[in-house]
N, C-alpha and C. Protein backbone atom coordinates (compact mmCIF):
# COMPACT_ATOMS: atom_id res chain seq x y z
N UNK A 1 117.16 121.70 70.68
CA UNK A 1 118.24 122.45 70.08
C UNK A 1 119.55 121.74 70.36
N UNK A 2 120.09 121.96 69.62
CA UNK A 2 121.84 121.28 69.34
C UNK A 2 122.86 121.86 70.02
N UNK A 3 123.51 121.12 71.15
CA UNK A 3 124.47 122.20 71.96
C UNK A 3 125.42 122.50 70.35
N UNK A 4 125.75 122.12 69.96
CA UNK A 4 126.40 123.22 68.58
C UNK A 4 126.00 124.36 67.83
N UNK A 5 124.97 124.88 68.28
CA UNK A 5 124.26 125.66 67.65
C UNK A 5 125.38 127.40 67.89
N UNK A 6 125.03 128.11 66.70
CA UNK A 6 126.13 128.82 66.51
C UNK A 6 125.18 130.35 66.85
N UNK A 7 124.18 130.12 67.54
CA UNK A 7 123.64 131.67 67.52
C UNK A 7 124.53 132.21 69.05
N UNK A 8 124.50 133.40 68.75
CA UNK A 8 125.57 134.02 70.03
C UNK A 8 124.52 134.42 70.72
N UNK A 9 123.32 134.73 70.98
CA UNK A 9 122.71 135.21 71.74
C UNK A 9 122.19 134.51 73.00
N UNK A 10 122.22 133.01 72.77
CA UNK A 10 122.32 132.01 74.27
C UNK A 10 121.14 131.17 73.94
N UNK A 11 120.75 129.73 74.62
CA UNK A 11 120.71 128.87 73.95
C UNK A 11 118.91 129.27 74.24
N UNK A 12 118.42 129.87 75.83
CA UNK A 12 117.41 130.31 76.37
C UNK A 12 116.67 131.27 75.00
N UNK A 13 117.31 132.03 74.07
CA UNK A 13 116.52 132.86 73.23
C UNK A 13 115.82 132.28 72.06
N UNK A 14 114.69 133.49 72.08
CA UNK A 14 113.41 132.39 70.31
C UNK A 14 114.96 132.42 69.44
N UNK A 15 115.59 133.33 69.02
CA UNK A 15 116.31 132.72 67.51
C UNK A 15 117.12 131.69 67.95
N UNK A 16 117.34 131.35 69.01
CA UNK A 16 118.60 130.06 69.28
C UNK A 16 117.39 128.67 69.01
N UNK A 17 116.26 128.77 69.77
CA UNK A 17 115.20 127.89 69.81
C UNK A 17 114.74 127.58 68.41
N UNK A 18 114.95 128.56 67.07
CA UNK A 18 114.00 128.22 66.25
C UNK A 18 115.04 128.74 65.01
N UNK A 19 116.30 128.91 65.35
CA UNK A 19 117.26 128.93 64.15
C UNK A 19 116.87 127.76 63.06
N UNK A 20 117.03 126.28 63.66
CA UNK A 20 117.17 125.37 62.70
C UNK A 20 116.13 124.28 62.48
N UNK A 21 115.63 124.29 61.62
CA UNK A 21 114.04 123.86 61.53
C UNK A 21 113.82 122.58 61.56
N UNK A 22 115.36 121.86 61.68
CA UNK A 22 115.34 120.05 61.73
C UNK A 22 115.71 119.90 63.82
N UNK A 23 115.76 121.15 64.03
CA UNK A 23 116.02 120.51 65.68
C UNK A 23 114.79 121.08 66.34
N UNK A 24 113.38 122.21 65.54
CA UNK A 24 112.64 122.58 66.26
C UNK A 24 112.25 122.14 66.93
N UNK A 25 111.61 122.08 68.59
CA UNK A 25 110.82 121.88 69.07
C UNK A 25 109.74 122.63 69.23
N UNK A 26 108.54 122.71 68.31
CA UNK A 26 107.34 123.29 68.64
C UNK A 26 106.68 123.38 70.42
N UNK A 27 106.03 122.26 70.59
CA UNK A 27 105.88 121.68 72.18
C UNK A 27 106.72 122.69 73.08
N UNK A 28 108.02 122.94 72.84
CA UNK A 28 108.79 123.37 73.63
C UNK A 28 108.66 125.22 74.05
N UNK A 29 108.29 125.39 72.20
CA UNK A 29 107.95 127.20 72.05
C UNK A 29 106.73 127.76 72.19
N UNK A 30 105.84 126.47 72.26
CA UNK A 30 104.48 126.91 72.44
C UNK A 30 104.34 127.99 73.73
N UNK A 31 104.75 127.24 74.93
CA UNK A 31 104.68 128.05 76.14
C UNK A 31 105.10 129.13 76.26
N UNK A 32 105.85 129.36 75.32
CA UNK A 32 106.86 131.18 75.38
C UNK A 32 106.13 131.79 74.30
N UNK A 33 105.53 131.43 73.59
CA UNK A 33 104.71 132.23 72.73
C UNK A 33 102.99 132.57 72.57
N UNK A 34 102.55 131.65 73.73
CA UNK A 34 101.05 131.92 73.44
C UNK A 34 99.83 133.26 74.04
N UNK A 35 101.07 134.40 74.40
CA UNK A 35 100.68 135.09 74.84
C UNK A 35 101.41 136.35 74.79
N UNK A 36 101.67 136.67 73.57
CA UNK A 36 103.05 137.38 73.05
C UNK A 36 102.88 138.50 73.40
N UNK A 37 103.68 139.60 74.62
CA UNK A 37 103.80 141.13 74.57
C UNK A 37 104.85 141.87 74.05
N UNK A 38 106.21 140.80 73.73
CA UNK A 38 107.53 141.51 73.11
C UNK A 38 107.68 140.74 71.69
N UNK A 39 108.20 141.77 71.11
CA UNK A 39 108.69 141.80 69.50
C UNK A 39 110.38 142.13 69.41
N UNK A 40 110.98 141.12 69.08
CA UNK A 40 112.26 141.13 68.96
C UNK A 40 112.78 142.60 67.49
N UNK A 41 113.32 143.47 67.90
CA UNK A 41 113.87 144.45 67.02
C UNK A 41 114.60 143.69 65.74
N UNK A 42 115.52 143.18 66.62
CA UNK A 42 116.67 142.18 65.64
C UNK A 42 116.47 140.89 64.40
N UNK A 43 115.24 140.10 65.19
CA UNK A 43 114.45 139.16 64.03
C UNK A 43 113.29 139.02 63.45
N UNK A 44 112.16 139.66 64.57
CA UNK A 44 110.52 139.76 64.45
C UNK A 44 110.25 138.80 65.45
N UNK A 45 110.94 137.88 65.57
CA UNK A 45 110.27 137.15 66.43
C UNK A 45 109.65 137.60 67.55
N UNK A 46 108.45 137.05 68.22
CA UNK A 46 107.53 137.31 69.41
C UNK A 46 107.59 136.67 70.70
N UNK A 47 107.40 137.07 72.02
CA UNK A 47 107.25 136.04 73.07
C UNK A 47 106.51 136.81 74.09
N UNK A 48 106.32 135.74 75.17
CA UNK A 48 105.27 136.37 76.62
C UNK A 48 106.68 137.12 77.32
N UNK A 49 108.04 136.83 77.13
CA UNK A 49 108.10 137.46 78.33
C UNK A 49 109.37 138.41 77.52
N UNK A 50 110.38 139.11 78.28
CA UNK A 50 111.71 140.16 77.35
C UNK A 50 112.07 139.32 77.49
N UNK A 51 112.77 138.66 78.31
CA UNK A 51 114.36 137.57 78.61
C UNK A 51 114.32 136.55 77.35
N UNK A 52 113.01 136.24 76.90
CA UNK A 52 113.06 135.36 75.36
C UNK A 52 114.08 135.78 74.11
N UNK A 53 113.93 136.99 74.19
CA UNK A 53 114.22 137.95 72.66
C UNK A 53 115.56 138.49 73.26
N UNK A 54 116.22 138.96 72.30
CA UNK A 54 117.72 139.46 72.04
C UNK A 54 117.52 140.75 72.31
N UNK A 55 116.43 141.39 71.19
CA UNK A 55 116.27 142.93 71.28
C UNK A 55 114.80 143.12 71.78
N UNK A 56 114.37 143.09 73.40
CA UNK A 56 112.84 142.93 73.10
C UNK A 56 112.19 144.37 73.04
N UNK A 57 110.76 144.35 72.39
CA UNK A 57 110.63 145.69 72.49
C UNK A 57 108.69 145.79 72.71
N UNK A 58 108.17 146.06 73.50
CA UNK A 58 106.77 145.74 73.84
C UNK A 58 105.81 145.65 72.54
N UNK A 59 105.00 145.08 72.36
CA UNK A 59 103.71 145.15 71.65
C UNK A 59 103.19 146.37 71.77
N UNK A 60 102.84 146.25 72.89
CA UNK A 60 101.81 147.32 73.29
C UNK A 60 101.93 148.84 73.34
């Protein structure tokens, strides 16, 4: 990810990680996602742990 990146939510979150599809690092999101219990309210996005997501909200 691009220290320019314009998401306000911090550089640690999935939408900062996967805003822009020419700086993705897959490799990088694999580990925060292969075991997903939170669902972000705000984008859909998924991860293993809350501190990933903006709005997290359990799976389960």
């Amino acid at each position: 990810m691009s220290s320019d990146s314009k998401c306000c939510c911090g550089p640690d979150k999935m939408c900062a990680l996967t805003c822009c599809p020419c700086d993705l690092d897959i490799e990088k999101i694999k580990p925060l996602v292969n075991n997903p219990q939170f669902i972000c309210k705000a984008c859909g996005r998924v991860a293993n742990e809350e501190k990933s997501l903006c709005q997290p909200e359990p799976l389960k």
